[in-house]
Protein backbone atom coordinates (compact mmCIF):
# COMPACT_ATOMS: atom_id res chain seq x y z
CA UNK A 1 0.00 0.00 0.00
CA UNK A 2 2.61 2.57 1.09
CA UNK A 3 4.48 1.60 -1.91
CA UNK A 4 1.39 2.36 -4.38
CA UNK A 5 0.51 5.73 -2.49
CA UNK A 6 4.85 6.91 -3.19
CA UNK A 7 3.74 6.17 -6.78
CA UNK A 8 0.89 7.76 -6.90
CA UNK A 9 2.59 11.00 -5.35
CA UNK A 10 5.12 10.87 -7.69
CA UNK A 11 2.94 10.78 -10.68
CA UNK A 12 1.04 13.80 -9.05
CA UNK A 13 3.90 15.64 -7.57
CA UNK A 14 7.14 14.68 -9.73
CA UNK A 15 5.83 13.61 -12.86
CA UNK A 16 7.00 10.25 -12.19
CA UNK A 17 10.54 10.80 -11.37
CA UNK A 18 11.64 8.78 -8.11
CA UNK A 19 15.27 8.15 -6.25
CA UNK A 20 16.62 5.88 -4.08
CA UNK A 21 19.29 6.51 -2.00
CA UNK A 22 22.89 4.08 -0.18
CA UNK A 23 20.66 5.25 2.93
CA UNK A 24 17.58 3.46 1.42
CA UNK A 25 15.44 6.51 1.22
CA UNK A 26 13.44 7.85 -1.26
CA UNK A 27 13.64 11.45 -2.61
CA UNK A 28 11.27 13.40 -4.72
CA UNK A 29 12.98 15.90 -6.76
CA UNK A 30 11.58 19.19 -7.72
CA UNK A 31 8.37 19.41 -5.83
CA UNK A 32 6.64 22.68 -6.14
CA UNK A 33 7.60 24.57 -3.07
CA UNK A 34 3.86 25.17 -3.10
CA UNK A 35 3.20 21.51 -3.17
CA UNK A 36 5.26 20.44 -0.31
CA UNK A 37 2.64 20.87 2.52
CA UNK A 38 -0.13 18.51 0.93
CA UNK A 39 3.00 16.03 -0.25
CA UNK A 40 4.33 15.99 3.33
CA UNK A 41 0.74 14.93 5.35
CA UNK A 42 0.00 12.20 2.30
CA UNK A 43 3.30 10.82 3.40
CA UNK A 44 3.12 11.40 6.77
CA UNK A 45 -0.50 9.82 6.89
CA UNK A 46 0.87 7.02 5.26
CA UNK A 47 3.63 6.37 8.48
CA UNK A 48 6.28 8.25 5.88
CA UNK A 49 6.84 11.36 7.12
CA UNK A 50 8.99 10.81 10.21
CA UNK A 51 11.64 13.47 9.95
CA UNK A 52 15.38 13.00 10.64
CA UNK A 53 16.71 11.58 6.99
CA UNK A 54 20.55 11.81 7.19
CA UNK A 55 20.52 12.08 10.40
CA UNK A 56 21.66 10.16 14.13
CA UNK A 57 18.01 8.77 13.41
CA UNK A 58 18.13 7.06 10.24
CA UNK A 59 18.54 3.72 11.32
CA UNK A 60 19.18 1.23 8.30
CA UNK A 61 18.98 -2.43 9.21
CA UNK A 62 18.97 -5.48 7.14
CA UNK A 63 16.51 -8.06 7.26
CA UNK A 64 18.57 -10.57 9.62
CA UNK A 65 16.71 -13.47 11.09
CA UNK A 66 13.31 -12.34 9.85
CA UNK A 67 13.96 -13.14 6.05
CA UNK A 68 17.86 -13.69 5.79
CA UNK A 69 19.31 -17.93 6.25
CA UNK A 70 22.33 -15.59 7.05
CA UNK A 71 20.75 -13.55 9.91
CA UNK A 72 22.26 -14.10 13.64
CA UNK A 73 19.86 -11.76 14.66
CA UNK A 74 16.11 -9.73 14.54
CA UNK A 75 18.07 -6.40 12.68
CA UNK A 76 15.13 -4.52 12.28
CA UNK A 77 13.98 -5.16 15.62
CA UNK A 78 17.26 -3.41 16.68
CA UNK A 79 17.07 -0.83 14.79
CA UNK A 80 14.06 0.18 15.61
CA UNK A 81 14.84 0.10 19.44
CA UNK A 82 18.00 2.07 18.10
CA UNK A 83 15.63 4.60 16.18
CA UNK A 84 13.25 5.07 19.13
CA UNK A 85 16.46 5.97 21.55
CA UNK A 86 18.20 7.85 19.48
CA UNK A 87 15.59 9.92 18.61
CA UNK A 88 14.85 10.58 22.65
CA UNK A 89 18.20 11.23 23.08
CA UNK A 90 18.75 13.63 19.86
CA UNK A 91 15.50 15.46 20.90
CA UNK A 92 16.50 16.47 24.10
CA UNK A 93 19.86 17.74 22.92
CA UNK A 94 17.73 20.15 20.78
């Protein structure tokens, strides 16, 4: 679903032009700066629209144990307990 919806903005914000980044984000290039408001609560309705890209808080984990015959251990689980205290610690540096 979340998947379809970044397509769908893309085609309405973007005209269809989506990239990836090595920190497995996405990035929508030349939005109208009047468009970035309604883009930014369809994303962030969607769970997409945490802030903090390139930051302390952009944990990237791979699969591990969950998908991977390779995994020694639940990654994402990590990173999201990662994510959730860096982010408490980064916001009260702020």
């Amino acid at each position: 679903d979340q998947f379809r919806l970044m397509a769908d903005l893309a085609r309405k914000y973007v005209r269809d032009t989506v990239r990836t980044t090595v920190e497995q984000n996405v990035v929508y290039r030349w939005v109208s700066e009047a468009d970035i408001p309604e883009l930014y609560q369809a994303l962030e309705a969607a769970g997409l629209g945490a802030p903090g890209a390139s930051s302390i808080v952009d944990v990237t984990a791979c699969p591990g144990t969950d998908t991977c015959k390779l995994g020694i251990a639940s990654s994402r689980g990590l990173a999201a307990e990662l994510r959730t205290q860096l982010a408490e610690k980064s916001a009260s540096l702020d």
